[in-house]
C-alpha atoms as a PDB file:
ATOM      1  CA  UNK A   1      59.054  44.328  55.740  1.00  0.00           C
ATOM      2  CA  UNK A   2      55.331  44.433  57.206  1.00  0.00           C
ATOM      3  CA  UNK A   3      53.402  46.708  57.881  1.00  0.00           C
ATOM      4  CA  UNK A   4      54.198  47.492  61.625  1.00  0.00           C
ATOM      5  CA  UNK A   5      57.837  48.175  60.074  1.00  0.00           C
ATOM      6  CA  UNK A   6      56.805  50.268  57.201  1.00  0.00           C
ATOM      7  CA  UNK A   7      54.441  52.615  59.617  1.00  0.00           C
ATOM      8  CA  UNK A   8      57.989  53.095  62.053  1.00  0.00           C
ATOM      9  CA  UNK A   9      60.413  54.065  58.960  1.00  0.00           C
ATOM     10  CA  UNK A  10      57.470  56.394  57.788  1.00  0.00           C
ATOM     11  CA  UNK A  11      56.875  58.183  61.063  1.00  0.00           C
ATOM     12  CA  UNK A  12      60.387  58.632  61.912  1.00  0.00           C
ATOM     13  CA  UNK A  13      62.200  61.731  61.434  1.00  0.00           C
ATOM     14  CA  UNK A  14      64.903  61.724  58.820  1.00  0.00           C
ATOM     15  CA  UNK A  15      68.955  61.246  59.867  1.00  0.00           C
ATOM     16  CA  UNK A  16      71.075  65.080  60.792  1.00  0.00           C
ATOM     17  CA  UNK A  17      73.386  64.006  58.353  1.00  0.00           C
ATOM     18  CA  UNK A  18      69.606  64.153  55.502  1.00  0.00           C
ATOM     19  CA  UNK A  19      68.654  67.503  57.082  1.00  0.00           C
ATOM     20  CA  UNK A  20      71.971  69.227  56.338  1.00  0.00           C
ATOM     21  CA  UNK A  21      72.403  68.421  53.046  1.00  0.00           C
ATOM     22  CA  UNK A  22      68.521  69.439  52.231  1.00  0.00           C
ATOM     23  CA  UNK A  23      69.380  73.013  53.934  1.00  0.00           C
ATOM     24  CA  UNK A  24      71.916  73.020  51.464  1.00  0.00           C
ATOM     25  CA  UNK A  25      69.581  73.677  48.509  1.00  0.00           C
ATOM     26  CA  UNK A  26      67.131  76.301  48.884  1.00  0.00           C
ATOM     27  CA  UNK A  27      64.895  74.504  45.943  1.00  0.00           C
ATOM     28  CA  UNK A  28      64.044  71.264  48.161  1.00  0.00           C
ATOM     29  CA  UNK A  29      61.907  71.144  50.878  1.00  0.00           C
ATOM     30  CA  UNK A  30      62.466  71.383  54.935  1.00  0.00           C
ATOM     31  CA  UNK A  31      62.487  69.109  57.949  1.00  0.00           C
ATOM     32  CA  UNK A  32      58.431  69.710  58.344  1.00  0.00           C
ATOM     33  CA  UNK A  33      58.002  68.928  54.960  1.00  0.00           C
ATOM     34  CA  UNK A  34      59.958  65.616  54.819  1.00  0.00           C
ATOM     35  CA  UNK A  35      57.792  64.717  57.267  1.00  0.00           C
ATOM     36  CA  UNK A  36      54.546  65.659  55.823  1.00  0.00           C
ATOM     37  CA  UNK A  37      55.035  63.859  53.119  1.00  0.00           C
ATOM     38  CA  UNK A  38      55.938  60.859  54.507  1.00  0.00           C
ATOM     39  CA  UNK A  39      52.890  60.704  56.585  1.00  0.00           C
ATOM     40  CA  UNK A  40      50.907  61.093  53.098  1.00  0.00           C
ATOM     41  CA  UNK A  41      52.971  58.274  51.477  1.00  0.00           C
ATOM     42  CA  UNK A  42      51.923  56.276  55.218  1.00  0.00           C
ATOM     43  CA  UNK A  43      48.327  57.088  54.842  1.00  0.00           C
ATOM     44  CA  UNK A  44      48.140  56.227  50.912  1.00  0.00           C
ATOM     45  CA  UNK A  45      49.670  52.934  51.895  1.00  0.00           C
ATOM     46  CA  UNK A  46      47.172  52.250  54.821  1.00  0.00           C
ATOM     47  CA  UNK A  47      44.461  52.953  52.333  1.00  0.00           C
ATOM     48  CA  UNK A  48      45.842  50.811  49.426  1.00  0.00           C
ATOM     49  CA  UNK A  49      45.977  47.850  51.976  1.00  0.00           C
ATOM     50  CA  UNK A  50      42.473  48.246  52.843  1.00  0.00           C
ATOM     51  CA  UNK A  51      41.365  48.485  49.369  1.00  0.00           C
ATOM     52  CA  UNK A  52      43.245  45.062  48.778  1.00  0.00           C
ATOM     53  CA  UNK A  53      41.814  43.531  51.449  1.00  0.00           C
ATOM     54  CA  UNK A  54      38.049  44.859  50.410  1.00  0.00           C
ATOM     55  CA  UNK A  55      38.901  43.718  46.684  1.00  0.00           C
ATOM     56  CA  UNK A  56      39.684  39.684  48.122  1.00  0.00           C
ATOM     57  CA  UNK A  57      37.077  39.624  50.893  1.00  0.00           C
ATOM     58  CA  UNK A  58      34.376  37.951  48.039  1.00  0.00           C
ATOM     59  CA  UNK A  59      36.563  35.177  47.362  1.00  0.00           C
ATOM     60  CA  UNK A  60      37.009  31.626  49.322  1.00  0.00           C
ATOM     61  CA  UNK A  61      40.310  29.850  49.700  1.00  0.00           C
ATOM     62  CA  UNK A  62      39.888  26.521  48.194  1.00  0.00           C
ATOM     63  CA  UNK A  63      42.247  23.140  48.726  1.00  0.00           C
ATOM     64  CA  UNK A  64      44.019  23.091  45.010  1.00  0.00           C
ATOM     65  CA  UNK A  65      46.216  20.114  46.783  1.00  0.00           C
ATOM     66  CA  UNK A  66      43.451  17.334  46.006  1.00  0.00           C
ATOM     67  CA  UNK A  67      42.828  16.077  42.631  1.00  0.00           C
ATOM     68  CA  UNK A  68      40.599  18.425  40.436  1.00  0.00           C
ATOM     69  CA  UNK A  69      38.982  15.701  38.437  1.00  0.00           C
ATOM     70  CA  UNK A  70      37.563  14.222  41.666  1.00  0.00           C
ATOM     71  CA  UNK A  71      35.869  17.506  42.895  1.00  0.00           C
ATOM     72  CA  UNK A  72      34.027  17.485  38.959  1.00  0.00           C
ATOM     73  CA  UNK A  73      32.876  13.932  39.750  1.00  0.00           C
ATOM     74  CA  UNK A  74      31.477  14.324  43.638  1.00  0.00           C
ATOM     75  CA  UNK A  75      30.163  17.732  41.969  1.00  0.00           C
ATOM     76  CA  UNK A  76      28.407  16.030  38.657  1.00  0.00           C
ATOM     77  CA  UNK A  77      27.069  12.436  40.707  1.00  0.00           C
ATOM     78  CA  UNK A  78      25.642  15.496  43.369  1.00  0.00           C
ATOM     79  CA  UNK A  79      23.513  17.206  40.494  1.00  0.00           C
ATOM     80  CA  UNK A  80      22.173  14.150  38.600  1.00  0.00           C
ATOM     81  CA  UNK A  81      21.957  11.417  41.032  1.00  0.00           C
ATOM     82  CA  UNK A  82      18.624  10.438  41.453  1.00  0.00           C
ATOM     83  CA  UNK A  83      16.615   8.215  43.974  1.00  0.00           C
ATOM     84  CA  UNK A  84      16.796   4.637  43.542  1.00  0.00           C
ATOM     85  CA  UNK A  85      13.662   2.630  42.261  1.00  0.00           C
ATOM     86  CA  UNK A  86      13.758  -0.675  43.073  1.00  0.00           C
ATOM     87  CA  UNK A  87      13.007  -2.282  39.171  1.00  0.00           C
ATOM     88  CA  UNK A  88      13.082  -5.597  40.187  1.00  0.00           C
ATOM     89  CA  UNK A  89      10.755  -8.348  38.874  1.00  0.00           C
ATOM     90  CA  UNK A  90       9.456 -11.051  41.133  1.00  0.00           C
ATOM     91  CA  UNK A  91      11.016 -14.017  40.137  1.00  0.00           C
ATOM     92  CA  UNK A  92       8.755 -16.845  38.124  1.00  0.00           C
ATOM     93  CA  UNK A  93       8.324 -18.841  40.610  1.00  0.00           C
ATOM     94  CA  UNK A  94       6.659 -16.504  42.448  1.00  0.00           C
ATOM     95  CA  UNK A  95       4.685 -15.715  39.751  1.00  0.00           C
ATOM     96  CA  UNK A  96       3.658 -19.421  39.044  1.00  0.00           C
ATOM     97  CA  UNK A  97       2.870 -20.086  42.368  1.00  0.00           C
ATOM     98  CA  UNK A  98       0.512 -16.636  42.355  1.00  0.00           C
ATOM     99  CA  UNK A  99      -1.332 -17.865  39.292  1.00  0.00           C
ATOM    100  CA  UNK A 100      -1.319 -21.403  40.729  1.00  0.00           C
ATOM    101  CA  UNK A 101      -3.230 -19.723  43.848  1.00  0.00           C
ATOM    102  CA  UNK A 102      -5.731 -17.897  42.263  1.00  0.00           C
ATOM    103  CA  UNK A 103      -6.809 -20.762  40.084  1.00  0.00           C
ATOM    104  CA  UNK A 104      -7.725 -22.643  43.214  1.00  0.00           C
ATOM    105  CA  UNK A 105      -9.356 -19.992  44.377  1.00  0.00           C
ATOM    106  CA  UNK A 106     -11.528 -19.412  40.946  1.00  0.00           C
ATOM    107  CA  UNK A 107     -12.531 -23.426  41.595  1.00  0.00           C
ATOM    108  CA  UNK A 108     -13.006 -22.860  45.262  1.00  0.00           C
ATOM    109  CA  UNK A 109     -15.909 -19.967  44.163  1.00  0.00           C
ATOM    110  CA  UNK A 110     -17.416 -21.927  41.372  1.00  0.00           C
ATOM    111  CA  UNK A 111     -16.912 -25.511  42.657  1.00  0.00           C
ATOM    112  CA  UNK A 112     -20.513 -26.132  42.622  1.00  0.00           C
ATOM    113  CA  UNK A 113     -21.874 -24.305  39.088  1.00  0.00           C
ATOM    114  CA  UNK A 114     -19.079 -26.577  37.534  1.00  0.00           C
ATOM    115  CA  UNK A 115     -20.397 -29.856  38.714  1.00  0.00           C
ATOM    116  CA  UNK A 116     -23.137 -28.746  37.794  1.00  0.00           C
ATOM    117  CA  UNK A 117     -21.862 -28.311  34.182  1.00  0.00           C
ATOM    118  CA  UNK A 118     -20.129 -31.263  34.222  1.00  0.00           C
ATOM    119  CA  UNK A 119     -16.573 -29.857  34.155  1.00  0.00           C
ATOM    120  CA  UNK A 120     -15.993 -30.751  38.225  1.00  0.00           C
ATOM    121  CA  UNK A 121     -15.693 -34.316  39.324  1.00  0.00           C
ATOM    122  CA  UNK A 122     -14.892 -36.028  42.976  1.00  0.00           C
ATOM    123  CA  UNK A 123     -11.839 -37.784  42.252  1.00  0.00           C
ATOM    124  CA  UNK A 124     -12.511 -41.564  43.498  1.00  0.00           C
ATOM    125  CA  UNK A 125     -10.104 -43.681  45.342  1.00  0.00           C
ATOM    126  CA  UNK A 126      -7.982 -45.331  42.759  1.00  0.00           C
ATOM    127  CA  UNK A 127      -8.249 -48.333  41.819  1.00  0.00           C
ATOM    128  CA  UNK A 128      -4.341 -48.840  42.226  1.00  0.00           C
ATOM    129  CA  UNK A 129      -4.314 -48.624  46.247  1.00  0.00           C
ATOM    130  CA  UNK A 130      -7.306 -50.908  46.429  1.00  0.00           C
ATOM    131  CA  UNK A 131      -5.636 -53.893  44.737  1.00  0.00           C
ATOM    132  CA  UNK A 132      -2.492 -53.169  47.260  1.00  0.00           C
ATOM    133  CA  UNK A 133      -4.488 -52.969  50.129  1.00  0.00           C
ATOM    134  CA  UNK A 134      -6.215 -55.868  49.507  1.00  0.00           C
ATOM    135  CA  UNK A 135      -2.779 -57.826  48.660  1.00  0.00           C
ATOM    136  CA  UNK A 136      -1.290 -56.290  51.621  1.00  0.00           C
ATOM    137  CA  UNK A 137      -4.504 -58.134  53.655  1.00  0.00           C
ATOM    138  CA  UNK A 138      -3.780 -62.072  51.622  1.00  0.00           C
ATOM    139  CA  UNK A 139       0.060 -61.714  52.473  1.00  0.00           C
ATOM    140  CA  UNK A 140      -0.800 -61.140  55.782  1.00  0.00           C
ATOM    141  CA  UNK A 141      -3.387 -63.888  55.851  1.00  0.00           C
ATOM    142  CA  UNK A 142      -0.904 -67.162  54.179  1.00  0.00           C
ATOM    143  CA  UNK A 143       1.350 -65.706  56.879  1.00  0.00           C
ATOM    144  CA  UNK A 144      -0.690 -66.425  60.148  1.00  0.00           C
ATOM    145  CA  UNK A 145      -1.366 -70.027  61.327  1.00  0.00           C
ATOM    146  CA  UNK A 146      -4.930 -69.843  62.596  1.00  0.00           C
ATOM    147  CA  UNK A 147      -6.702 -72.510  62.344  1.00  0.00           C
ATOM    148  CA  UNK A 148      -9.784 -72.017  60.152  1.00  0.00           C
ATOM    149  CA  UNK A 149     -12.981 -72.670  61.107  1.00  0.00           C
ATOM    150  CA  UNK A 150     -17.041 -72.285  60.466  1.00  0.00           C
ATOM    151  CA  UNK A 151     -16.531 -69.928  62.986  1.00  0.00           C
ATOM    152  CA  UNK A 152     -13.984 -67.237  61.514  1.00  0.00           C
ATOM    153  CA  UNK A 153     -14.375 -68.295  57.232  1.00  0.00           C
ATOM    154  CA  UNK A 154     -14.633 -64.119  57.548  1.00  0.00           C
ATOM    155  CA  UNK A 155     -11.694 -63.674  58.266  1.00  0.00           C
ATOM    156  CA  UNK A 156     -10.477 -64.566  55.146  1.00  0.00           C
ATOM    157  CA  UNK A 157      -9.220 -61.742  52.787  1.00  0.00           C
ATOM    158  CA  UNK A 158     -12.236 -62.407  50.218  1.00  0.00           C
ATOM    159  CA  UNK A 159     -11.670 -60.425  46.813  1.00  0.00           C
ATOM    160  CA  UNK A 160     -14.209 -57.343  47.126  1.00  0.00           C
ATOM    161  CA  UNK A 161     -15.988 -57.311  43.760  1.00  0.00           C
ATOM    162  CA  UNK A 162     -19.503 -58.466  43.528  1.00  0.00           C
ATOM    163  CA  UNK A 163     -20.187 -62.321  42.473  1.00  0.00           C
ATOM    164  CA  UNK A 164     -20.389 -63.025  38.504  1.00  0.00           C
ATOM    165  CA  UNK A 165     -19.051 -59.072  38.061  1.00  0.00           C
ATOM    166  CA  UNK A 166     -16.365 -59.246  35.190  1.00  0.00           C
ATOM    167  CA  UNK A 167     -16.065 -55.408  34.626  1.00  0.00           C
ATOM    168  CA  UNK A 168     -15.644 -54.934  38.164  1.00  0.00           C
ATOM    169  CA  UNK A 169     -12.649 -57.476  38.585  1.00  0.00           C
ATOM    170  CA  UNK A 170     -11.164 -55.551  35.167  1.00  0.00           C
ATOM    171  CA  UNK A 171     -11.508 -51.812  37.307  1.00  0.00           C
ATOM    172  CA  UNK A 172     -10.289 -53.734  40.354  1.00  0.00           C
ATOM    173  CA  UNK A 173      -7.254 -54.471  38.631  1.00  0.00           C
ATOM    174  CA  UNK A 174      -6.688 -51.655  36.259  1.00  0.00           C
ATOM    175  CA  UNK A 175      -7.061 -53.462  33.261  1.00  0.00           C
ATOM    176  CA  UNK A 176      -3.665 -55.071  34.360  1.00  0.00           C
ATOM    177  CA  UNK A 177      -3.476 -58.426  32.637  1.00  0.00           C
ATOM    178  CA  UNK A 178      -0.232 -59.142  35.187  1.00  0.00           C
ATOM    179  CA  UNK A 179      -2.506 -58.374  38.318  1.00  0.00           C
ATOM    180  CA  UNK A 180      -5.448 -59.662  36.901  1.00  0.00           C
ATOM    181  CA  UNK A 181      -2.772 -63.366  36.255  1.00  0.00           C
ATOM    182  CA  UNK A 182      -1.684 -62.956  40.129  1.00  0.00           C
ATOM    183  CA  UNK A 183      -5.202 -63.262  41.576  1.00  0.00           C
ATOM    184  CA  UNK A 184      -6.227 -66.204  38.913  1.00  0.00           C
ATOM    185  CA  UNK A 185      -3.249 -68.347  40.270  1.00  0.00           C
ATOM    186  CA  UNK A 186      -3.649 -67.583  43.923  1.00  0.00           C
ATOM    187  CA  UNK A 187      -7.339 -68.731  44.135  1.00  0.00           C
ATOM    188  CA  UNK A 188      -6.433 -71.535  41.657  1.00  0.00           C
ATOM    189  CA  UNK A 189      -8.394 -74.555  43.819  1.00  0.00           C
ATOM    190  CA  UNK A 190      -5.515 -76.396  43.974  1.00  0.00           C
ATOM    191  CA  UNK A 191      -3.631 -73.860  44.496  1.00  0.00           C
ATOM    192  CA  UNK A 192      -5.499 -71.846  47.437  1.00  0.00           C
ATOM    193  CA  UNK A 193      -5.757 -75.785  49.109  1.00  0.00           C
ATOM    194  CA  UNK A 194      -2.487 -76.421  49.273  1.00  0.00           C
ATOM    195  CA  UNK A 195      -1.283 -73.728  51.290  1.00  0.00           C
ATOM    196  CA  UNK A 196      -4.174 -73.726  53.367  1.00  0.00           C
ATOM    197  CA  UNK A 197      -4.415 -77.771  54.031  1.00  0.00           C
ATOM    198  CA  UNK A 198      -2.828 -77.459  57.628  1.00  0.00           C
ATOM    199  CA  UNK A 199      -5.417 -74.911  58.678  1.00  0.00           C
ATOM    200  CA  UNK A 200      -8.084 -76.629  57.775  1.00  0.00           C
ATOM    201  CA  UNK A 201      -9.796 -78.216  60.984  1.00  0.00           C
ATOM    202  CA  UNK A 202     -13.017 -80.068  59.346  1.00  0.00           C
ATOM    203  CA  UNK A 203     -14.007 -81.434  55.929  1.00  0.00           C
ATOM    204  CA  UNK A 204     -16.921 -78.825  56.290  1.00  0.00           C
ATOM    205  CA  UNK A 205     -14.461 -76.397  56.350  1.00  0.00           C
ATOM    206  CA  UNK A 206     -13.385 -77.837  53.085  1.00  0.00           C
ATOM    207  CA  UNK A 207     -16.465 -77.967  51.688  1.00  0.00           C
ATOM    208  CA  UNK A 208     -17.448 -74.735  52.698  1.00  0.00           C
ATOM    209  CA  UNK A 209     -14.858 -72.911  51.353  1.00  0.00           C
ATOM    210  CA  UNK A 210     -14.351 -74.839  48.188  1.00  0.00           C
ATOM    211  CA  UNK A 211     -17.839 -73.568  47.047  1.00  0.00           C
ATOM    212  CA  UNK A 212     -16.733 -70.439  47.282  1.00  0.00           C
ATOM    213  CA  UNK A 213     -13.244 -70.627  45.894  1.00  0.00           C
ATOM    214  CA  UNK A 214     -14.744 -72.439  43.097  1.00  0.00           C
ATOM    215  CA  UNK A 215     -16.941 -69.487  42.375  1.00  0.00           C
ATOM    216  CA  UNK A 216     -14.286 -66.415  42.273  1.00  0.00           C
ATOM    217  CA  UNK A 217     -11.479 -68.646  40.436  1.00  0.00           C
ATOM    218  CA  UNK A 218     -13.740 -68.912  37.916  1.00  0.00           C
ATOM    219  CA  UNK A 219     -14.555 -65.448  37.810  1.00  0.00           C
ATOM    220  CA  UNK A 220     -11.271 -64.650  37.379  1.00  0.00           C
ATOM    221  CA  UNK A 221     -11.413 -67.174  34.651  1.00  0.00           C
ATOM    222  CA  UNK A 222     -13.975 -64.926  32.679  1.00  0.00           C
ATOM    223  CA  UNK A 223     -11.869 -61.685  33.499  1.00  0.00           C
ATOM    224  CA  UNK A 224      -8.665 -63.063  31.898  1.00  0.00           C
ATOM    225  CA  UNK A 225     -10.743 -64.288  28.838  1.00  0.00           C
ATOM    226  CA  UNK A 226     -12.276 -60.332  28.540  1.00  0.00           C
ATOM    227  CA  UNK A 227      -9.139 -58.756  29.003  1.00  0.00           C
ATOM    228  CA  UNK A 228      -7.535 -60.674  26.026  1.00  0.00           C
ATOM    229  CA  UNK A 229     -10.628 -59.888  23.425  1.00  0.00           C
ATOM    230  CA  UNK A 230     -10.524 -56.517  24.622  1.00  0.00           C
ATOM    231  CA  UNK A 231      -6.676 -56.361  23.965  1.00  0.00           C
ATOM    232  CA  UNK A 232      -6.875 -57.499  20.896  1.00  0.00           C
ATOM    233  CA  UNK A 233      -9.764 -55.727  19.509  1.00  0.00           C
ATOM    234  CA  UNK A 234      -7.522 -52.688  20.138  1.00  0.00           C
ATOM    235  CA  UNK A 235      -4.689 -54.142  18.353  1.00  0.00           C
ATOM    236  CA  UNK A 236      -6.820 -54.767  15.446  1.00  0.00           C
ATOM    237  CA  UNK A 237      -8.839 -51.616  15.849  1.00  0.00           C
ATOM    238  CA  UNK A 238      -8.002 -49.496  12.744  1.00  0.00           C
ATOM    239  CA  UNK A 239      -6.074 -46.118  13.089  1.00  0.00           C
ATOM    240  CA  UNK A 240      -8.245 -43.041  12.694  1.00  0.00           C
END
């Protein structure tokens, strides 16, 4: 029954067939009365429903058809998450290439109070890539069939180290006895003759060349003979 309902019974008046048995007693009350006091029991009833309502207003209906645990976990990561903080160390190579950079900037700002000291040298062409450019030049040379003459003896691939200069041959070559070998066998007399003999267009030609052929085999001679004492001087050199 709701309330609508319960008002209607309340405010009606009672049955005949309740009126005449009440006028039978004299000790119970009338008509009037019966309906006096159901208007008291109506208003008692309005005001209890009021109170009930005022007693539940303070409260929020909450979904209980989800699972509890996962409100306790969206409600605990809410209170103690914190912002992120990005922790993460550059990686070494980085790193290596950082310190890399700022050691060629310390040389770059004190280039010239270390050669000064000493500690800062001009690296020099090598050695290395001479020899190979200059046997790149020869190859090419035995390869072409111009015919030689007083004229173009320059264009000859001559072996750049000064006349009579032993150490220099030794740097030329590195100190590398199968280089230094190569070179004493290709400008062997015979040797450099032979492959040349159909180029040659005059006995001076010959003759011309031949005193200097003569000259830088010989050299070579002297280069091979240093390179062995100083070989074995540091075989024989004691351990310190």
């Amino acid at each position: 029954m709701n309330f609508q309902e319960l008002s209607y019974e309340f405010s009606s008046e009672p049955a005949a067939s309740d009126t005449a048995t009440a006028s039978t007693s004299s000790d119970e009350p009338g008509p009037s009365s019966g309906i006096q006091w159901n208007q008291r029991l109506l208003d008692e009833f309005r005001l209890s429903q009021t109170s009930h309502e005022d007693y539940f207003s303070g409260f929020t209906d909450v979904d209980t058809s989800a699972d509890p645990f996962e409100a306790v976990r969206i409600e605990y990561e809410r209170r103690y998450s914190r912002p992120t903080i990005n922790t993460r160390r550059p990686s070494t190579t980085s790193s290596a290439a950082s310190v890399e950079r700022e050691r060629r900037q310390f040389f770059q700002r004190h280039a010239e109070g270390l050669k000064k000291r000493g500690f800062l040298f001009t690296p020099e062409p090598t050695r290395k890539s001479q020899l190979s450019e200059f046997q790149s030049h020869w190859q090419a040379f035995l390869s072409d069939q111009e015919p030689l003459t007083m004229c173009n003896l320059n264009h000859i691939p001559w072996l750049p180290v000064p006349e009579g200069d032993v150490t220099e041959v030794l740097r030329f070559v590195g100190h590398n006895f199968a280089s230094l070998r190569q070179l004493q066998v290709d400008w062997h007399p015979d040797r450099f003759f032979s492959r040349l003999a159909l180029r040659l267009t005059s006995e001076d030609v010959r003759r011309a060349l031949a005193r200097r052929v003569n000259a830088i085999s010989q050299l070579l001679n002297e280069a091979v003979a240093e390179l062995r004492r100083i070989r074995a001087d540091t075989k024989t050199a004691p351990c310190s």
